[in-house]
N, C-alpha and C. Protein backbone atom coordinates (compact mmCIF):
# COMPACT_ATOMS: atom_id res chain seq x y z
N UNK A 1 -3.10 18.11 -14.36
CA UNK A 1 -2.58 17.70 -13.07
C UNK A 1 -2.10 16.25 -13.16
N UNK A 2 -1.14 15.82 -12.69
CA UNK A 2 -0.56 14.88 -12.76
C UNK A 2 -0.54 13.80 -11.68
N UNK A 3 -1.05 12.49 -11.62
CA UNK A 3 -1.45 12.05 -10.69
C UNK A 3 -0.56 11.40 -9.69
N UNK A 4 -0.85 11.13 -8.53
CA UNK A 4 0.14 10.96 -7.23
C UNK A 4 0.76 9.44 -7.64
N UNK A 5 1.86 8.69 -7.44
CA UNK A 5 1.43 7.32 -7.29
C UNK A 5 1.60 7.05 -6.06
N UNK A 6 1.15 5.79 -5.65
CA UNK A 6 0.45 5.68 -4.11
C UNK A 6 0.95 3.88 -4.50
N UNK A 7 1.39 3.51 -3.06
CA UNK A 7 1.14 1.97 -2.77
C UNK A 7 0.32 1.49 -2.22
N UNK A 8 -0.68 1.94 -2.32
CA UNK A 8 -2.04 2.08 -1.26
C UNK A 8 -2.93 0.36 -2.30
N UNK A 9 -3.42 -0.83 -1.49
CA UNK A 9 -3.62 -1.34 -2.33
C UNK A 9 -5.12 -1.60 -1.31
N UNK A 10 -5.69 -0.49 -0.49
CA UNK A 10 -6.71 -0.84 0.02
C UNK A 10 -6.66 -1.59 1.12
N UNK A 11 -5.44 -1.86 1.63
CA UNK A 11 -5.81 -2.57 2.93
C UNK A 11 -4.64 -1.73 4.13
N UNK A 12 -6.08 -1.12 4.38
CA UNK A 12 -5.62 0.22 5.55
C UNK A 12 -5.39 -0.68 7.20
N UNK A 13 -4.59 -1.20 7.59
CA UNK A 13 -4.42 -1.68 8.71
C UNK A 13 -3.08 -1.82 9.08
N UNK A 14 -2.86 -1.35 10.53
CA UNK A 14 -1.42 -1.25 10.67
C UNK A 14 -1.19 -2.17 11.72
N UNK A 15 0.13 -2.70 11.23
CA UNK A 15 0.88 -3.61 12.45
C UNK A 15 1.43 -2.94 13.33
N UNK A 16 0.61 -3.61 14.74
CA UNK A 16 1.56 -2.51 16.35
C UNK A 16 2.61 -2.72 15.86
N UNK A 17 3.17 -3.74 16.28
CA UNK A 17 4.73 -3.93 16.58
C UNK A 17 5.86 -3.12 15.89
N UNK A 18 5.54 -2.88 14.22
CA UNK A 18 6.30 -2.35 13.06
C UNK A 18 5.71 -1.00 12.65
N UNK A 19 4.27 -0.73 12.84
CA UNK A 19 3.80 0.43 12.66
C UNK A 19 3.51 0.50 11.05
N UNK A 20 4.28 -0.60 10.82
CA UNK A 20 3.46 -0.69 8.98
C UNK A 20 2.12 -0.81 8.66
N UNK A 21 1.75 -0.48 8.16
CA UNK A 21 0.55 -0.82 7.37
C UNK A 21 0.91 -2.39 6.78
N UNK A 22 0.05 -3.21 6.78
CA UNK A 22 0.24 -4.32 6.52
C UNK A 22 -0.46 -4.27 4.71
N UNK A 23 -1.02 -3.30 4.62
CA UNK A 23 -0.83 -3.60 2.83
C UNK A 23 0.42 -2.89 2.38
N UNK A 24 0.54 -1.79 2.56
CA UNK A 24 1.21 -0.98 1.49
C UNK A 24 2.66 -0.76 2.18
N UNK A 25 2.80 -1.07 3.68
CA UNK A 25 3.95 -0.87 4.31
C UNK A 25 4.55 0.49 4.33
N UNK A 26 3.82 1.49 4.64
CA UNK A 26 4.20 2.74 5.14
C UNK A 26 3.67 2.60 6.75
N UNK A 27 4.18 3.51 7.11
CA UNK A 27 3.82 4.60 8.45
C UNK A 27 2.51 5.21 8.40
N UNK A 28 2.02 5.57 9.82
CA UNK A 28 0.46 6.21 9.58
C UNK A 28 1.31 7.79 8.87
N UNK A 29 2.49 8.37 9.53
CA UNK A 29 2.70 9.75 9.13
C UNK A 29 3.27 9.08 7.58
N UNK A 30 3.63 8.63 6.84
CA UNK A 30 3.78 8.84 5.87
C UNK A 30 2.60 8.45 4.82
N UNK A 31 1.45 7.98 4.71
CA UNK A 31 0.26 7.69 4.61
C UNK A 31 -0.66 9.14 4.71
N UNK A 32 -0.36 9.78 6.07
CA UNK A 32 -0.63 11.20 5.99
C UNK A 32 -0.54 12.28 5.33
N UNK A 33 1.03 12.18 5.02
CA UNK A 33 1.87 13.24 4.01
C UNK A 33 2.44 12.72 3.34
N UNK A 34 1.74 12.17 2.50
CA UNK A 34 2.26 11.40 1.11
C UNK A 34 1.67 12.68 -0.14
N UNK A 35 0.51 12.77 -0.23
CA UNK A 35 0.09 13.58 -0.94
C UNK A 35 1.23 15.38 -0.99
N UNK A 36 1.84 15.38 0.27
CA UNK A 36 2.67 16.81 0.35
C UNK A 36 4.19 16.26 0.15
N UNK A 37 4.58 15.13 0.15
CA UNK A 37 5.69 14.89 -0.16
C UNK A 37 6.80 15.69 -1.88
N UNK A 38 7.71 15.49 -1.56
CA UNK A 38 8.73 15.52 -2.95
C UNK A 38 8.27 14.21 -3.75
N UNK A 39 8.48 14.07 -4.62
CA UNK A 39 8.53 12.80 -5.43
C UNK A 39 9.42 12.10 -5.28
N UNK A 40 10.85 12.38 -5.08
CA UNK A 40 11.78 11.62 -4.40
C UNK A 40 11.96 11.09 -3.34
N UNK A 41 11.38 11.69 -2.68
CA UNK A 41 10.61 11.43 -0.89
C UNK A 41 10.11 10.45 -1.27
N UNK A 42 8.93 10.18 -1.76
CA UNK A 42 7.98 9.06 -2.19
C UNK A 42 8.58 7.60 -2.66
N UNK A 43 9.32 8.24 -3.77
CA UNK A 43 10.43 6.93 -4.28
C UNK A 43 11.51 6.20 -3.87
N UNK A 44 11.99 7.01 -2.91
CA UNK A 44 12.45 6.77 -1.67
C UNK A 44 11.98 6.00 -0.71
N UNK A 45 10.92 6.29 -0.45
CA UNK A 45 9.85 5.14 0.61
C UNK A 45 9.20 3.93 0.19
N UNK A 46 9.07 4.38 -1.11
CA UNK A 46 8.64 3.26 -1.98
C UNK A 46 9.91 1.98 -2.21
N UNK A 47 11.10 2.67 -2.28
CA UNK A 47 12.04 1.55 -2.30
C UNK A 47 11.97 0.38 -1.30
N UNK A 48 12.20 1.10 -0.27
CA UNK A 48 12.00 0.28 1.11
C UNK A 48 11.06 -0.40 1.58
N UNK A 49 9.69 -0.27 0.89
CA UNK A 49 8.61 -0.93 1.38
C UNK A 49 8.90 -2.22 1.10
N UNK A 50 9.01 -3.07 0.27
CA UNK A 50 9.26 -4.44 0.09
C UNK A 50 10.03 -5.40 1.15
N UNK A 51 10.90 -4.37 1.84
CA UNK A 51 11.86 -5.06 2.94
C UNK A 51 10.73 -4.96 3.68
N UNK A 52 10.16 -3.87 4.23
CA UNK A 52 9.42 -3.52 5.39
C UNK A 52 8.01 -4.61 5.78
N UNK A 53 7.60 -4.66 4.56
CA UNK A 53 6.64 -5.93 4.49
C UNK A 53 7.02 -6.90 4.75
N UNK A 54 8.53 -7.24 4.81
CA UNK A 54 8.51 -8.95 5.06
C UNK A 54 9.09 -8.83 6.35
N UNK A 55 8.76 -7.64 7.57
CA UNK A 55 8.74 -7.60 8.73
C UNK A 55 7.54 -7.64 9.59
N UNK A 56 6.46 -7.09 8.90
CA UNK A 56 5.23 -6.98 9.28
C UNK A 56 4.99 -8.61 10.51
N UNK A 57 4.44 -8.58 11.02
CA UNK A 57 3.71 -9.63 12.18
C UNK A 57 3.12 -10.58 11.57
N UNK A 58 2.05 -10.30 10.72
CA UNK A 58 1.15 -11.01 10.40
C UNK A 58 0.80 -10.29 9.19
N UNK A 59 0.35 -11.41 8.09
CA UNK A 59 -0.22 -10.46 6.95
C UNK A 59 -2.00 -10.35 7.39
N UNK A 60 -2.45 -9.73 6.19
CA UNK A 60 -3.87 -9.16 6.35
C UNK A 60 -4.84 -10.75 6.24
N UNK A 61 -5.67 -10.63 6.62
CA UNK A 61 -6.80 -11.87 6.73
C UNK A 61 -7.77 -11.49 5.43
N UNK A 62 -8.54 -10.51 5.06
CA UNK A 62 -9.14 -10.34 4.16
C UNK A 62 -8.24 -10.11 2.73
N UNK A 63 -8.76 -10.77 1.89
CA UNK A 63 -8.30 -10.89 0.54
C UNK A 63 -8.38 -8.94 -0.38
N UNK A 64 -7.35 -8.57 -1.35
CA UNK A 64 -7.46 -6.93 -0.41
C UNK A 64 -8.32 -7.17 -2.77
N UNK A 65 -8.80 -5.56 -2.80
CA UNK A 65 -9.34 -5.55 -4.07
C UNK A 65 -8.77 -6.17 -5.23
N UNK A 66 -7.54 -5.69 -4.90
CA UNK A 66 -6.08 -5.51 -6.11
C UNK A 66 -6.03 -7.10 -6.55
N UNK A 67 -6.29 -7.54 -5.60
CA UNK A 67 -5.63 -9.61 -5.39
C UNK A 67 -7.24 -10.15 -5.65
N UNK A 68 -7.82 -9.89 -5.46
CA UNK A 68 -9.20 -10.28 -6.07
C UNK A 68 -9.72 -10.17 -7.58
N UNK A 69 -9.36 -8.91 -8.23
CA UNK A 69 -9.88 -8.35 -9.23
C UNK A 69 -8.81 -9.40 -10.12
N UNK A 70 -7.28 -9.69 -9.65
CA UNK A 70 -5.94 -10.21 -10.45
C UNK A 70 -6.62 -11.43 -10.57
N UNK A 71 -7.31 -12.73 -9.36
CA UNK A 71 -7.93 -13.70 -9.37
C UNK A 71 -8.99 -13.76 -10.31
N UNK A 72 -9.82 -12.77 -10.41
CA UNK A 72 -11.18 -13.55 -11.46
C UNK A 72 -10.57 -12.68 -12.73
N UNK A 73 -10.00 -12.34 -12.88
CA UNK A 73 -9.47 -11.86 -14.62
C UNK A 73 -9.26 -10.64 -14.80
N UNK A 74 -9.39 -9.64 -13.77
CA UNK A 74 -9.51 -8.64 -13.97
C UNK A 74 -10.81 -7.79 -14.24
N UNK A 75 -11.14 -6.73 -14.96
CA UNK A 75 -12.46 -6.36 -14.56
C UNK A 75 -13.05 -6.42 -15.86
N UNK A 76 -14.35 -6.33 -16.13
CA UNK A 76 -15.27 -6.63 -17.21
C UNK A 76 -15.91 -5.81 -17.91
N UNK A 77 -15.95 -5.74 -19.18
CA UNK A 77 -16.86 -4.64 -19.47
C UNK A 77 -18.04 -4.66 -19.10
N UNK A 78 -18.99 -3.27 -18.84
CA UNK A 78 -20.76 -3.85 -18.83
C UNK A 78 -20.96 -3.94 -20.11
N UNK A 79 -22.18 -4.27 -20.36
CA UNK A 79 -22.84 -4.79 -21.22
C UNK A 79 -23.73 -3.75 -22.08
C-alpha cells in the first residue's frame, strides 16, 4: 500500500475568516476527503496552499512538531 502524502504538519486549527487551516492551509472539507481524493486532486491543492497561507489572519501561537524537532536537530537515536 502506498502511502497518502498529506500537508498536515500537526497544527489542526482553522482561520474563520479564510477557513484555512492555519498549518497546512486546506479547508475542513478537504482535510476530510483527502484520504478519498485522486492524486491529482491532492497535487492540485497542494499547489495552492503556499498562496493560501500567506492569507491566513494570524499564524499559529504554539510552535507546531515539524518546527521543533527541525530546531533541536532533529530526532535521536535511543540508547
Amino acid at each position: 500500500m502506498n502511502a497518502i502524502e498529506s500537508p498536515c504538519i500537526l497544527v489542526c486549527s482553522m482561520d474563520i475568516k479564510t477557513g484555512y487551516c492555519f498549518g497546512c492551509g486546506r479547508t475542513q472539507g478537504e482535510i476530510g476527503t483527502w484520504i478519498a481524493m485522486a492524486p491529482s486532486e491532492r497535487r492540485a491543492i497542494m499547489a495552492e496552499l503556499p498562496a493560501r497561507l500567506e492569507t491566513v489572519e494570524r499564524r499559529p501561537r504554539r510552535e507546531t512538531r515539524r518546527a521543533r524537532m527541525a530546531r533541536e536537530g532533529g530526532m535521536t537515536e535511543p540508547d
